[in-house]
Each structure stands twice: as C-alpha cells, then as structure tokens.
PDB file of N, CA and C in Angstrom:
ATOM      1  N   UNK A   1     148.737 111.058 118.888  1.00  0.00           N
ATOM      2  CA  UNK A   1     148.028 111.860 119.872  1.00  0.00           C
ATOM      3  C   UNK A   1     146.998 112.764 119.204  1.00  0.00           C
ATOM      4  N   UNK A   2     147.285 113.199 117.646  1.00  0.00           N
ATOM      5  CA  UNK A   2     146.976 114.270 117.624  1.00  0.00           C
ATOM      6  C   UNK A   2     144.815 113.377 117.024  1.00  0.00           C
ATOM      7  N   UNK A   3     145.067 112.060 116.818  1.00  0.00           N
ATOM      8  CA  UNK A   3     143.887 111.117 116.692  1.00  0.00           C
ATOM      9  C   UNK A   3     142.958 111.181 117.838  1.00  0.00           C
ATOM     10  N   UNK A   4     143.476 111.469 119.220  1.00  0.00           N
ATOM     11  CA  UNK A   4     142.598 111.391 120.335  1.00  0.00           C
ATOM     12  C   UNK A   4     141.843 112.622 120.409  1.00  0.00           C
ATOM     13  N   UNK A   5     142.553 113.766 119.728  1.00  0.00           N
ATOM     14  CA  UNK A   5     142.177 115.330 120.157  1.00  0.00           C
ATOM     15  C   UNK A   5     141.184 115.068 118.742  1.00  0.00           C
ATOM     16  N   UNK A   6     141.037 114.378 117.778  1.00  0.00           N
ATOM     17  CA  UNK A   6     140.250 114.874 116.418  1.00  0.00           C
ATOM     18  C   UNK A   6     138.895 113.960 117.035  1.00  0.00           C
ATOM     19  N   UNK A   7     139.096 112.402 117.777  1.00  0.00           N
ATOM     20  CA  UNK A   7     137.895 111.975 118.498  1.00  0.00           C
ATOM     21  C   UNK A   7     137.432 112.571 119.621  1.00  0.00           C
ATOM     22  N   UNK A   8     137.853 113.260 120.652  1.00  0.00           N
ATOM     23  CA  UNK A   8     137.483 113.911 121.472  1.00  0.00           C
ATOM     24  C   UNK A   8     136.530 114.935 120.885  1.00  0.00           C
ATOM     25  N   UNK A   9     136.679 115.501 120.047  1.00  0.00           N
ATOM     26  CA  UNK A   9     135.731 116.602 119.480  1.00  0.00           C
ATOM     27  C   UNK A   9     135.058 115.964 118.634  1.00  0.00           C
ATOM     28  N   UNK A  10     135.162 115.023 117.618  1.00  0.00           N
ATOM     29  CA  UNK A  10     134.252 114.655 116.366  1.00  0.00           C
ATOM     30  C   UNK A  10     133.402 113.567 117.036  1.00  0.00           C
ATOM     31  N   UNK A  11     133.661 112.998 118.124  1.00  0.00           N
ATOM     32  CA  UNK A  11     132.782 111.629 118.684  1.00  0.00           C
ATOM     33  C   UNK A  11     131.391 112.587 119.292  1.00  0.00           C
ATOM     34  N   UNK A  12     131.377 113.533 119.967  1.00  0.00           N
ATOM     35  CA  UNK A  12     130.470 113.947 120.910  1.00  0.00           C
ATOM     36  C   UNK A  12     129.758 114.799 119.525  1.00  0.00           C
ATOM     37  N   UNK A  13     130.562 115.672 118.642  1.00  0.00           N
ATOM     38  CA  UNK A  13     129.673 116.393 118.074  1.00  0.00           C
ATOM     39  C   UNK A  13     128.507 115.177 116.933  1.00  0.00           C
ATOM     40  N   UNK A  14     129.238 114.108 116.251  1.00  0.00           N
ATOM     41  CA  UNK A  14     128.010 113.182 115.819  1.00  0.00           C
ATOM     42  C   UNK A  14     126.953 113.019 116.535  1.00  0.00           C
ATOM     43  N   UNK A  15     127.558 112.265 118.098  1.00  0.00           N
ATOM     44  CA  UNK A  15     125.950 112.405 118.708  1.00  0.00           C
ATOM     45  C   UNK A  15     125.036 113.320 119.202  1.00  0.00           C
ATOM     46  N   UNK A  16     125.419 114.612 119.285  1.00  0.00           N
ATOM     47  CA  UNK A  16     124.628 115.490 119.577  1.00  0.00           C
ATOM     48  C   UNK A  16     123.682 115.951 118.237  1.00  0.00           C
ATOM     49  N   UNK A  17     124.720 115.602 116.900  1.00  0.00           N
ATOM     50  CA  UNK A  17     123.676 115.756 115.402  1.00  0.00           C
ATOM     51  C   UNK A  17     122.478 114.466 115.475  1.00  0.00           C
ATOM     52  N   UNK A  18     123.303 113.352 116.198  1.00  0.00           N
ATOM     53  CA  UNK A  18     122.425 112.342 115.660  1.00  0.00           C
ATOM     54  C   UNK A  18     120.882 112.728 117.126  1.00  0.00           C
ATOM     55  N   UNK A  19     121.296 113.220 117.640  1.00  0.00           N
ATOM     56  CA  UNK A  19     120.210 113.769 118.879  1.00  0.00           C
ATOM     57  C   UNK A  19     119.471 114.731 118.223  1.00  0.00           C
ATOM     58  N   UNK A  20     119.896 115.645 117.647  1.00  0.00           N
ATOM     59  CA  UNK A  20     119.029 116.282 116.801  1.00  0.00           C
ATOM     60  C   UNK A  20     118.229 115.994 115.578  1.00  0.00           C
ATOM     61  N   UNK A  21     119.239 115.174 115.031  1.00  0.00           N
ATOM     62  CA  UNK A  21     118.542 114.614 113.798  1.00  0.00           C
ATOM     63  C   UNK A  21     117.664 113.363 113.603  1.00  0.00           C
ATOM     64  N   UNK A  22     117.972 112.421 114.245  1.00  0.00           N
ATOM     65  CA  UNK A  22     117.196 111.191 114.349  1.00  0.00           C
ATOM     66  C   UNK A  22     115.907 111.551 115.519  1.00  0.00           C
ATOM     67  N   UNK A  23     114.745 110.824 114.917  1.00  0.00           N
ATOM     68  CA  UNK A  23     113.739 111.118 116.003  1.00  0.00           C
ATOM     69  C   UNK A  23     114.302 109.777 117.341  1.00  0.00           C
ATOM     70  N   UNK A  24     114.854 108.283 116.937  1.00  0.00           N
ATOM     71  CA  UNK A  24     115.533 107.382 117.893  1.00  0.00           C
ATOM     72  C   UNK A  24     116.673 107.564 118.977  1.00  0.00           C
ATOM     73  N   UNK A  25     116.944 108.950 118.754  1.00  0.00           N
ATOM     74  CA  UNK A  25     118.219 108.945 119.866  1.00  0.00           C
ATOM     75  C   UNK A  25     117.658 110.279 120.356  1.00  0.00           C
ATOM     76  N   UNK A  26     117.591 110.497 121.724  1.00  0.00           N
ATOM     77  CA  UNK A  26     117.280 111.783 122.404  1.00  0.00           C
ATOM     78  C   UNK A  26     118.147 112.145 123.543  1.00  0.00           C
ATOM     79  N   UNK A  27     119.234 112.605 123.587  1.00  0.00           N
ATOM     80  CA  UNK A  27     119.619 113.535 124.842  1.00  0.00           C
ATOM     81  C   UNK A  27     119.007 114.793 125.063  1.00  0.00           C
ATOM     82  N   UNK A  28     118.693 115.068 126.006  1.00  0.00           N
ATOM     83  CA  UNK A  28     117.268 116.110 126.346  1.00  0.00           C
ATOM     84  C   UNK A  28     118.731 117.110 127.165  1.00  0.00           C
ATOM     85  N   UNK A  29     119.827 116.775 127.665  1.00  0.00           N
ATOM     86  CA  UNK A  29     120.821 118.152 128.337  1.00  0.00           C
ATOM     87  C   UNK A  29     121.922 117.745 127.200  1.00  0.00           C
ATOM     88  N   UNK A  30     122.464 118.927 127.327  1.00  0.00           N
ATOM     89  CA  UNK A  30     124.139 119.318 125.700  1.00  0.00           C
ATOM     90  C   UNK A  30     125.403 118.264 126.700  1.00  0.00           C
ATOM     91  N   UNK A  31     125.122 118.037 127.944  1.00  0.00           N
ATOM     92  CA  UNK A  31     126.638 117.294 128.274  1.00  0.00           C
ATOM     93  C   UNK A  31     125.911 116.174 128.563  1.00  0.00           C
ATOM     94  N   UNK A  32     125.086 115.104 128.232  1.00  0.00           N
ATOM     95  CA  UNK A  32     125.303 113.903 128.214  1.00  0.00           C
ATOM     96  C   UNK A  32     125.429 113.212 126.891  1.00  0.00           C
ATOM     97  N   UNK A  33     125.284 113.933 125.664  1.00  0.00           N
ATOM     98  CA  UNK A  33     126.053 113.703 124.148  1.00  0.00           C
ATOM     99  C   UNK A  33     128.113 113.996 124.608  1.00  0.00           C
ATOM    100  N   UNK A  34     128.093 115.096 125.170  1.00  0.00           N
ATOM    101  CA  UNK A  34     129.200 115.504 125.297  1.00  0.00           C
ATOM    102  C   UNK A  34     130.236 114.582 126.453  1.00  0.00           C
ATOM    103  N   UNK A  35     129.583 113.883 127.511  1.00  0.00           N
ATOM    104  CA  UNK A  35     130.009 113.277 128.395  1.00  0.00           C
ATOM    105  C   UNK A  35     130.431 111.604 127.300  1.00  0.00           C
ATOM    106  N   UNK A  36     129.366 111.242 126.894  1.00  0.00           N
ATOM    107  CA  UNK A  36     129.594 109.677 126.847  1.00  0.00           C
ATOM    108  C   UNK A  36     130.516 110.193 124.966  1.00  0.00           C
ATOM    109  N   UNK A  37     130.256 111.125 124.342  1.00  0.00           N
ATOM    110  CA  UNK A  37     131.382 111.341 123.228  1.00  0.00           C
ATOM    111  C   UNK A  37     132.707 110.846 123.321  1.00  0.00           C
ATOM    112  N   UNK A  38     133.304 111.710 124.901  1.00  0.00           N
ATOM    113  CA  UNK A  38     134.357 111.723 125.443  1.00  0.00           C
ATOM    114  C   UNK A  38     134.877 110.448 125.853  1.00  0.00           C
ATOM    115  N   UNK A  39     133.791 109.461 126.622  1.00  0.00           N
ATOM    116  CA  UNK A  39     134.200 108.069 126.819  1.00  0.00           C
ATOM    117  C   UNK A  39     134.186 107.641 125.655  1.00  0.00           C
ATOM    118  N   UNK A  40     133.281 107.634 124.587  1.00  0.00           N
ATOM    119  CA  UNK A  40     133.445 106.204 123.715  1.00  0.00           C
ATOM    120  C   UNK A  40     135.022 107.131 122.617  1.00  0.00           C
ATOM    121  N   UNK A  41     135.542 108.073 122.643  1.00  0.00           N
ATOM    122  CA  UNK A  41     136.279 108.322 122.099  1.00  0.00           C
ATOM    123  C   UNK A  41     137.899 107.848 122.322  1.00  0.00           C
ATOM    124  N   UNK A  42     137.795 107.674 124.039  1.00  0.00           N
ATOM    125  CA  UNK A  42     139.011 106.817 124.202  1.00  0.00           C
ATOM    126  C   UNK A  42     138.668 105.501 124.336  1.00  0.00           C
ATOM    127  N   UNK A  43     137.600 105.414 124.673  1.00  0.00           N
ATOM    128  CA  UNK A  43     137.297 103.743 124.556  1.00  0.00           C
ATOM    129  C   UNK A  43     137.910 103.158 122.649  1.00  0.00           C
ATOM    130  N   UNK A  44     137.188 104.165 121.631  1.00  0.00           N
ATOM    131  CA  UNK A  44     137.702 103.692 120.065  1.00  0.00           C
ATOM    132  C   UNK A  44     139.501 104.124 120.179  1.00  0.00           C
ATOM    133  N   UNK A  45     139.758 104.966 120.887  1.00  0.00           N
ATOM    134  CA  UNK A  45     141.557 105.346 120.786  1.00  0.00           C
ATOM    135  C   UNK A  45     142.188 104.003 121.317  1.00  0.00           C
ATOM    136  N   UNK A  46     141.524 103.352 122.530  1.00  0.00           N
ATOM    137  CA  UNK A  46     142.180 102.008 123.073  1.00  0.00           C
ATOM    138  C   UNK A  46     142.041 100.864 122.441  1.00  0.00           C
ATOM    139  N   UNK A  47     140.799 100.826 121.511  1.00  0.00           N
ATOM    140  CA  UNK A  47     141.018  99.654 120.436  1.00  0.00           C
ATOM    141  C   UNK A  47     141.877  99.916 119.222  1.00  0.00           C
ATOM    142  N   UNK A  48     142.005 100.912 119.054  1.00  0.00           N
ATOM    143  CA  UNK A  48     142.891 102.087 118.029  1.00  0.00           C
ATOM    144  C   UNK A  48     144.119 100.957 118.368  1.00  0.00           C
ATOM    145  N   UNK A  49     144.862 101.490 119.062  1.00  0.00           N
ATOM    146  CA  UNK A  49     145.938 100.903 120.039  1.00  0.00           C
ATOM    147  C   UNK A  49     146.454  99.422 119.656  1.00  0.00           C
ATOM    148  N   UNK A  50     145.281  98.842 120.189  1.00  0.00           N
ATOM    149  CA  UNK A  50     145.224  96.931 119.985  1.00  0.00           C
ATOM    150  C   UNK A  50     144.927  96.462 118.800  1.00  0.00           C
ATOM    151  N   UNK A  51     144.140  97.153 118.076  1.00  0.00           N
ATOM    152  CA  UNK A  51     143.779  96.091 116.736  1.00  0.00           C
ATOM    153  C   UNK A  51     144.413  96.810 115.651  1.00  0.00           C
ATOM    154  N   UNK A  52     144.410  98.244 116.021  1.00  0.00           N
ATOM    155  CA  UNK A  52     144.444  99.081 114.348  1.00  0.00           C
ATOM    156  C   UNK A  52     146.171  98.449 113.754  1.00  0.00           C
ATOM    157  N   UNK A  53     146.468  97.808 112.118  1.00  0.00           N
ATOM    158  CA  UNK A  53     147.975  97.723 111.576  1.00  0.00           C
ATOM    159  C   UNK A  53     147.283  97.413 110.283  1.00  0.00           C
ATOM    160  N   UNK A  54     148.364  97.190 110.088  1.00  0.00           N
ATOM    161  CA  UNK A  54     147.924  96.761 108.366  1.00  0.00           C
ATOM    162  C   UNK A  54     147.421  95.525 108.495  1.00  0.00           C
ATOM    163  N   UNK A  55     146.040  95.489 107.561  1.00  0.00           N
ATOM    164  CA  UNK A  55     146.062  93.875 107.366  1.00  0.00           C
ATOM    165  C   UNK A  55     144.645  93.621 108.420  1.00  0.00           C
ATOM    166  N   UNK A  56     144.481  95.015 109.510  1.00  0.00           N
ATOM    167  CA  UNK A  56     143.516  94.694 110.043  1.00  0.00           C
ATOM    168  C   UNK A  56     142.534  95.758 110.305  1.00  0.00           C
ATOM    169  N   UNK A  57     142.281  96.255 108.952  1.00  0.00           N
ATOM    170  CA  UNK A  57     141.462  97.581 108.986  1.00  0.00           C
ATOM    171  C   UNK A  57     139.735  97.113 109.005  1.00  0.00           C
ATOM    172  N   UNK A  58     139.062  96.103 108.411  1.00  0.00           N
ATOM    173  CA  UNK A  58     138.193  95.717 108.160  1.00  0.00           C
ATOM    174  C   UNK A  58     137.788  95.171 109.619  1.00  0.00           C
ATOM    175  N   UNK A  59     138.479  94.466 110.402  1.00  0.00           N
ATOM    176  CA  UNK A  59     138.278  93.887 111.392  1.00  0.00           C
ATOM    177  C   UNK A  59     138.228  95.056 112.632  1.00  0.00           C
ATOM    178  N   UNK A  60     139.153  96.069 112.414  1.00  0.00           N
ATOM    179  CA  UNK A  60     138.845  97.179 113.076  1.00  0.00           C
ATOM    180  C   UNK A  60     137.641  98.187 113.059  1.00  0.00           C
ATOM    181  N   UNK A  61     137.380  98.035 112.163  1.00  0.00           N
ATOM    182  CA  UNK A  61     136.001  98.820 111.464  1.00  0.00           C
ATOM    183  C   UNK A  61     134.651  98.221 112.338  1.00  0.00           C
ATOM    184  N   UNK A  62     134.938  96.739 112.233  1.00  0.00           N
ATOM    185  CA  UNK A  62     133.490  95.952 112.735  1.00  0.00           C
ATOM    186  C   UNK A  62     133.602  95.556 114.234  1.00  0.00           C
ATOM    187  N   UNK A  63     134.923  95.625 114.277  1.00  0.00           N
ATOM    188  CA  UNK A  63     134.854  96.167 116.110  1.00  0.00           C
ATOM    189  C   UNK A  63     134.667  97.215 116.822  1.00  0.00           C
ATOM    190  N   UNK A  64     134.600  98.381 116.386  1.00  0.00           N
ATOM    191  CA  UNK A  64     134.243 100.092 116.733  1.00  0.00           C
ATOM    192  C   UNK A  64     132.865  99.776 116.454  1.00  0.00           C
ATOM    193  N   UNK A  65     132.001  99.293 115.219  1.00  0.00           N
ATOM    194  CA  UNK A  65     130.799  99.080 115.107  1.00  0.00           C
ATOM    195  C   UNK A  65     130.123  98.421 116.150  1.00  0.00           C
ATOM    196  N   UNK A  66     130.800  97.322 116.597  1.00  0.00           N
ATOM    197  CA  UNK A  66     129.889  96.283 117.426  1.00  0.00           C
ATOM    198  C   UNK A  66     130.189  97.066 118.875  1.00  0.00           C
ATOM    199  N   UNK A  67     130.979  97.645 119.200  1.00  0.00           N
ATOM    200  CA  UNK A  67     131.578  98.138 120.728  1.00  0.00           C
ATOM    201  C   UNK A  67     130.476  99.477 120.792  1.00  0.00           C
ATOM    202  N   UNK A  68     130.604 100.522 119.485  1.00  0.00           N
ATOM    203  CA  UNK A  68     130.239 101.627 119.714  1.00  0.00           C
ATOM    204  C   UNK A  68     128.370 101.380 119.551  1.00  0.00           C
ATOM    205  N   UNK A  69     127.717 100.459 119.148  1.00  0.00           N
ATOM    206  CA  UNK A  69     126.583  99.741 119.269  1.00  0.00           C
ATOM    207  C   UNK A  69     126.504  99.737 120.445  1.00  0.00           C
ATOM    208  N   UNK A  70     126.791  98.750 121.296  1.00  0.00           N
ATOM    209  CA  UNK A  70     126.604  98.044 122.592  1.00  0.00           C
ATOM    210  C   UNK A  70     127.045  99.327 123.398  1.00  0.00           C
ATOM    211  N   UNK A  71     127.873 100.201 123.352  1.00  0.00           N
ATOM    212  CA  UNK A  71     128.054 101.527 124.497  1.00  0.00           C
ATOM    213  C   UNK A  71     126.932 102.200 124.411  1.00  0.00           C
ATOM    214  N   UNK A  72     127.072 102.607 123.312  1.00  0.00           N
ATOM    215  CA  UNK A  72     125.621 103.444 123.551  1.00  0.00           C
ATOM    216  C   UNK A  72     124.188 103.206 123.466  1.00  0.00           C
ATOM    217  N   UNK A  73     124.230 101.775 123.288  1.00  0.00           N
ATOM    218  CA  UNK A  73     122.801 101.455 123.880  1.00  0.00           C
ATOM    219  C   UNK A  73     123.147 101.154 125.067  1.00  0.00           C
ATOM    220  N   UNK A  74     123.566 100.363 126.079  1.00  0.00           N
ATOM    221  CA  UNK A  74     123.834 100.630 126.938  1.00  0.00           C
ATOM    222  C   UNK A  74     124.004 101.630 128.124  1.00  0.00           C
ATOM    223  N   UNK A  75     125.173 102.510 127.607  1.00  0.00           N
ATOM    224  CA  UNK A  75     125.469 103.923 128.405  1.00  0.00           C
ATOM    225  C   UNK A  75     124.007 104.720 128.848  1.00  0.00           C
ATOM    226  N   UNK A  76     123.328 104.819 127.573  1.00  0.00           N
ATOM    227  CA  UNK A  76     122.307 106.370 127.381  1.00  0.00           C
ATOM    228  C   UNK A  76     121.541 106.154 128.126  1.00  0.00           C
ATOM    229  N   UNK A  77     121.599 104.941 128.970  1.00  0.00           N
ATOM    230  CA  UNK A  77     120.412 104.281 130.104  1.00  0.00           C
ATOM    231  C   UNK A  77     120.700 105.054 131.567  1.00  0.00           C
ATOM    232  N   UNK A  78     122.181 105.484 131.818  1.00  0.00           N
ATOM    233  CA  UNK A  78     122.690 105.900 132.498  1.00  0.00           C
ATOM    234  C   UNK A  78     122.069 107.784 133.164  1.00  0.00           C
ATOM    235  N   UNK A  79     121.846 108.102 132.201  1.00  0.00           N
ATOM    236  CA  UNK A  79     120.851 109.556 131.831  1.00  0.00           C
ATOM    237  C   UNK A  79     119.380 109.287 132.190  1.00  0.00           C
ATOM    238  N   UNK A  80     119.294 110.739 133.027  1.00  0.00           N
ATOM    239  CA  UNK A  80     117.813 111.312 133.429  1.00  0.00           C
ATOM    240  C   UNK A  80     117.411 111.523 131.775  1.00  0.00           C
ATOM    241  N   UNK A  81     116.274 110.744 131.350  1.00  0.00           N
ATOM    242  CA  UNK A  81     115.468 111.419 130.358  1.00  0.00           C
ATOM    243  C   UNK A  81     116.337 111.286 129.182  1.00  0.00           C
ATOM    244  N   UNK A  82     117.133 110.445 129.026  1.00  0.00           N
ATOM    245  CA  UNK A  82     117.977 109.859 127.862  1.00  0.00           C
ATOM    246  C   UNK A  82     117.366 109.018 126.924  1.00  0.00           C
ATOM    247  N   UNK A  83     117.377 108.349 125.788  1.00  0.00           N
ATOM    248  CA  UNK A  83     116.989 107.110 125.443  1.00  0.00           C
ATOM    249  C   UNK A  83     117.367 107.157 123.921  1.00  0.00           C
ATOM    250  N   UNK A  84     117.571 106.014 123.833  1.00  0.00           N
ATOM    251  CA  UNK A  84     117.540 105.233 122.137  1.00  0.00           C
ATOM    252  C   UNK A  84     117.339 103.932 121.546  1.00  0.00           C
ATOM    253  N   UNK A  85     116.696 104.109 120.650  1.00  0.00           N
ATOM    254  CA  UNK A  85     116.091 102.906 120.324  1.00  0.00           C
ATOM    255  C   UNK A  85     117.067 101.656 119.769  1.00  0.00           C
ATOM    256  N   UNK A  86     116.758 100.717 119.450  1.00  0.00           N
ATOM    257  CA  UNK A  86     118.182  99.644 118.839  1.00  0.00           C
ATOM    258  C   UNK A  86     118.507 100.148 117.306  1.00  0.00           C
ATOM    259  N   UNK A  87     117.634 100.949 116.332  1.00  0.00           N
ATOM    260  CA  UNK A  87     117.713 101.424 115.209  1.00  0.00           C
ATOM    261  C   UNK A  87     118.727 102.512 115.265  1.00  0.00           C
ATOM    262  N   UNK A  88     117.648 103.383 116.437  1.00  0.00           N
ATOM    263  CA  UNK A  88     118.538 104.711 116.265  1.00  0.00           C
ATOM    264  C   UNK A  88     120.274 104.230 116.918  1.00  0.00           C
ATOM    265  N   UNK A  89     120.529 103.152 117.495  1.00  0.00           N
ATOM    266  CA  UNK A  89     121.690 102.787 117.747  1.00  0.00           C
ATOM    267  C   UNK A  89     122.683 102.192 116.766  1.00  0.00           C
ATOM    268  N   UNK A  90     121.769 101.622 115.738  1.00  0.00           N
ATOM    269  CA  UNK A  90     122.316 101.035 114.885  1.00  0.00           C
ATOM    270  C   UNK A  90     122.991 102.076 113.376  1.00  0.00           C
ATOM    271  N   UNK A  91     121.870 103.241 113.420  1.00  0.00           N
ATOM    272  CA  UNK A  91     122.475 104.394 112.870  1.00  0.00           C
ATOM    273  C   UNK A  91     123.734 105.258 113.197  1.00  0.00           C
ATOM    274  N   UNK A  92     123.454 105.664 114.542  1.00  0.00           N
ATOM    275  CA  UNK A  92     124.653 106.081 114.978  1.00  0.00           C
ATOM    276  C   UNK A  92     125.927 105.575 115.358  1.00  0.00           C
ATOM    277  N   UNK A  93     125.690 104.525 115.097  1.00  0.00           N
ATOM    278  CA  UNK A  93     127.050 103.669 115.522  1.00  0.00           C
ATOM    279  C   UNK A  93     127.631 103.307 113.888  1.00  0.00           C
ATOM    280  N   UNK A  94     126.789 103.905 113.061  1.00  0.00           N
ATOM    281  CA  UNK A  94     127.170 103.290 111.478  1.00  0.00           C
ATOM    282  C   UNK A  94     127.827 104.738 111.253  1.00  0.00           C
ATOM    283  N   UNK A  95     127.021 106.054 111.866  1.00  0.00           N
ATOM    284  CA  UNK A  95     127.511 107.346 111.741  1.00  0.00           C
ATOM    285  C   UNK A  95     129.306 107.273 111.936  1.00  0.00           C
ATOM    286  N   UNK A  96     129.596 106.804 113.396  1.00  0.00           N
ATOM    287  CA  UNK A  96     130.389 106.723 114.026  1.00  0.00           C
ATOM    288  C   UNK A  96     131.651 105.730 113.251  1.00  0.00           C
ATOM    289  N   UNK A  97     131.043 104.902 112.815  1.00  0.00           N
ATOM    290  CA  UNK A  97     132.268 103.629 112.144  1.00  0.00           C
ATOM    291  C   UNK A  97     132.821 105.169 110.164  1.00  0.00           C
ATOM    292  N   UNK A  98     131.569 105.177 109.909  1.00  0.00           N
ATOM    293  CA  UNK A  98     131.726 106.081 108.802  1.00  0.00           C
ATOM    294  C   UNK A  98     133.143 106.822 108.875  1.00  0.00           C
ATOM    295  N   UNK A  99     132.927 107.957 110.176  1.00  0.00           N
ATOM    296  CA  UNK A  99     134.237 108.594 110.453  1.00  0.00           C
ATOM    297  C   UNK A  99     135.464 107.754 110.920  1.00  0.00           C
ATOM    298  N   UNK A 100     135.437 106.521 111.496  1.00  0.00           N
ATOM    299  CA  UNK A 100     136.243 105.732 111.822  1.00  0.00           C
ATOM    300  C   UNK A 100     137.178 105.357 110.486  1.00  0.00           C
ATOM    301  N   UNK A 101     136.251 104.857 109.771  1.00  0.00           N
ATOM    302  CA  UNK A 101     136.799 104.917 108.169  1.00  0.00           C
ATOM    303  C   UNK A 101     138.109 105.639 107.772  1.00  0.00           C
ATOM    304  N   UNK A 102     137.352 107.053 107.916  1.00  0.00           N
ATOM    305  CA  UNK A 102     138.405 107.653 107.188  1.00  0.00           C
ATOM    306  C   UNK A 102     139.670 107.866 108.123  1.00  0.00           C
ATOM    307  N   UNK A 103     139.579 108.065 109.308  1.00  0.00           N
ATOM    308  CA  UNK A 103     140.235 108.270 110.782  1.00  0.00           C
ATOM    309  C   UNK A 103     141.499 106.529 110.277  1.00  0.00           C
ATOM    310  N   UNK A 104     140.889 106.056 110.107  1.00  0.00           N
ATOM    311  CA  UNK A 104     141.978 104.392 110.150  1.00  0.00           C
ATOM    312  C   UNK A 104     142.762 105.133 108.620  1.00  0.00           C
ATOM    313  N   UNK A 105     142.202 105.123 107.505  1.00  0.00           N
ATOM    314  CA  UNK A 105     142.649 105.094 106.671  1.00  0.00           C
ATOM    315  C   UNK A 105     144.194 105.793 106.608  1.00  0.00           C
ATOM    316  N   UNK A 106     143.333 107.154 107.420  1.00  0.00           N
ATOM    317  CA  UNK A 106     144.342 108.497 107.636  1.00  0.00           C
ATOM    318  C   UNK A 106     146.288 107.952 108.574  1.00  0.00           C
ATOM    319  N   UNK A 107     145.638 107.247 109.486  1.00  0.00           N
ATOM    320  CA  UNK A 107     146.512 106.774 110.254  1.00  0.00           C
ATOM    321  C   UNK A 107     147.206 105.653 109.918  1.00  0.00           C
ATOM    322  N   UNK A 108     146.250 104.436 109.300  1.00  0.00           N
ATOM    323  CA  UNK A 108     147.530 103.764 108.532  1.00  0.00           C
ATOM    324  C   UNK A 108     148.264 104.346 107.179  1.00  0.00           C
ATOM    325  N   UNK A 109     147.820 104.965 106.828  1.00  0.00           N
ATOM    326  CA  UNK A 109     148.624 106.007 105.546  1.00  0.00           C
ATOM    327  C   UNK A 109     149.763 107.150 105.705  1.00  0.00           C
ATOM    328  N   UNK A 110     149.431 107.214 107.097  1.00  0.00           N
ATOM    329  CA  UNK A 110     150.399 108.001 107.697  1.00  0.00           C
ATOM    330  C   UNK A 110     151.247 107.373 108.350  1.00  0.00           C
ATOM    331  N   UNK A 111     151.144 106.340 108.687  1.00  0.00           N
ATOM    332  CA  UNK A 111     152.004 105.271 109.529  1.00  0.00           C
ATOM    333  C   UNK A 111     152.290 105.689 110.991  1.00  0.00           C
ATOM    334  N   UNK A 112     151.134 106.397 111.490  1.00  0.00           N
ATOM    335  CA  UNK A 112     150.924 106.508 112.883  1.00  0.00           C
ATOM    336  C   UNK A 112     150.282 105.389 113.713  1.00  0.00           C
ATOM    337  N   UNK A 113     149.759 104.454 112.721  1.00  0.00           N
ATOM    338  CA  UNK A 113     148.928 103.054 113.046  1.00  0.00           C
ATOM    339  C   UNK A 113     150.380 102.231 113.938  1.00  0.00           C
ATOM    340  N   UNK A 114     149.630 101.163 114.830  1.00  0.00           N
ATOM    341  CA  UNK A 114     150.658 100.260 115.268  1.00  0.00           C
ATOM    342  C   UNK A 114     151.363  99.540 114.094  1.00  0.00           C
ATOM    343  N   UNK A 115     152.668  99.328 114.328  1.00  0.00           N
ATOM    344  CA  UNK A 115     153.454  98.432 113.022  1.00  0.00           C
ATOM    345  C   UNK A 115     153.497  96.602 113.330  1.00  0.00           C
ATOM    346  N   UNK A 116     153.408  96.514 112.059  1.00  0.00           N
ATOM    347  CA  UNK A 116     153.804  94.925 112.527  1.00  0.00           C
ATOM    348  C   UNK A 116     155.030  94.573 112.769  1.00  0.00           C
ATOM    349  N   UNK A 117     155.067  93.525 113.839  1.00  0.00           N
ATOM    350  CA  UNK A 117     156.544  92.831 114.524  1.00  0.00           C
ATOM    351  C   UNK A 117     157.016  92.441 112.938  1.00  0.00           C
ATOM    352  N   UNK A 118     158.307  92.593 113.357  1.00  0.00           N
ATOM    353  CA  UNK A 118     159.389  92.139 112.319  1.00  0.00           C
ATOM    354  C   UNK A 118     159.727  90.728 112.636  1.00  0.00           C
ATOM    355  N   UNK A 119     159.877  89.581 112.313  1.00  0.00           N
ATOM    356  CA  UNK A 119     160.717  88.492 112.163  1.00  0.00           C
ATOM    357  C   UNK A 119     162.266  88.725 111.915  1.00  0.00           C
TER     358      UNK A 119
END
C-alpha cells in the first residue's frame, strides 16, 4: 500500500517538472499534471499487481514505458490548452519508467512484489 501513496505523489509531481521543464509538454492549470498523475499512478499500481515478481522486472519496466507513453499522449488531449509532443512523451514516460526502476527494485527486494506460485 504504502507503493500507491509514494506514486500518488511522485507520478503527478514528475509531470508537473516535466511541464516546466521540457518546452514539449505544457499543462497551462496545476490540476491537470495533478489529475492524470493520479490516474496513471494506479493505472502503473494495477500493472504493479499483474506483472511485477521475480523474473519479470525488465518486462515490467517496458510495459509502464509503453502504457505510460500511450496515456499520456493520449490523455493530455483531454485538457483545455494541454498538449505534448511524441518526444516530449517519449521523455516523460522515460522520466516516469526511471522512477519505476527504482520503485520495482525496492519492492521486489522487499518482497512486497507478487510471489511466484509454488509447485
């Protein structure tokens, strides 16, 4: 649980840096970084769920990449005066896998990750 409360806050604050920092990603109001943070944060907790164990960290990595790609190019369309380019998507979604990184590592090391079935 305590993984959903560290994405709930660390998902929205990347994109509001990457809104500031990249000239390709622009949220022009503070809650539509903060709104779609919040979705793609349980959206990565529910693949968390299904893919994350041992054995499938790499494959987890390039599925948060390809999902958190396609959301937020997608989503930011959803916004008055939103936009991002496929670059600036491709950055922030590399931003996003970055922390994913260490977030998997943390959790299969801790053995909060799903376990594998026993035979």
């Amino acid at each position: 649980m305590l993984n959903v409360v560290i994405k709930v806050i660390v998902v929205p604050l990347i994109l509001i840096l990457a809104s500031r920092l990249l000239p390709n990603v622009h949220f022009p109001y503070l809650y539509q970084p903060l709104v779609t943070g919040v979705i793609l944060a349980i959206v990565g907790y529910l693949l968390e769920l299904v893919l994350l164990k041992r054995g499938t960290f790499w494959i987890s990595l390039a599925v948060d990449f390809i999902v958190s790609w396609i959301f937020l190019y997608t989503f930011v369309y959803f916004f008055q005066g939103a936009y991002i380019t496929a670059w600036g998507t491709i950055l922030t979604a590399a931003l996003l896998t970055a922390v994913e990184f260490f977030m998997h590592l943390w959790l299969i090391g801790s053995g909060r990750a799903r376990k594998e079935p026993s035979l």
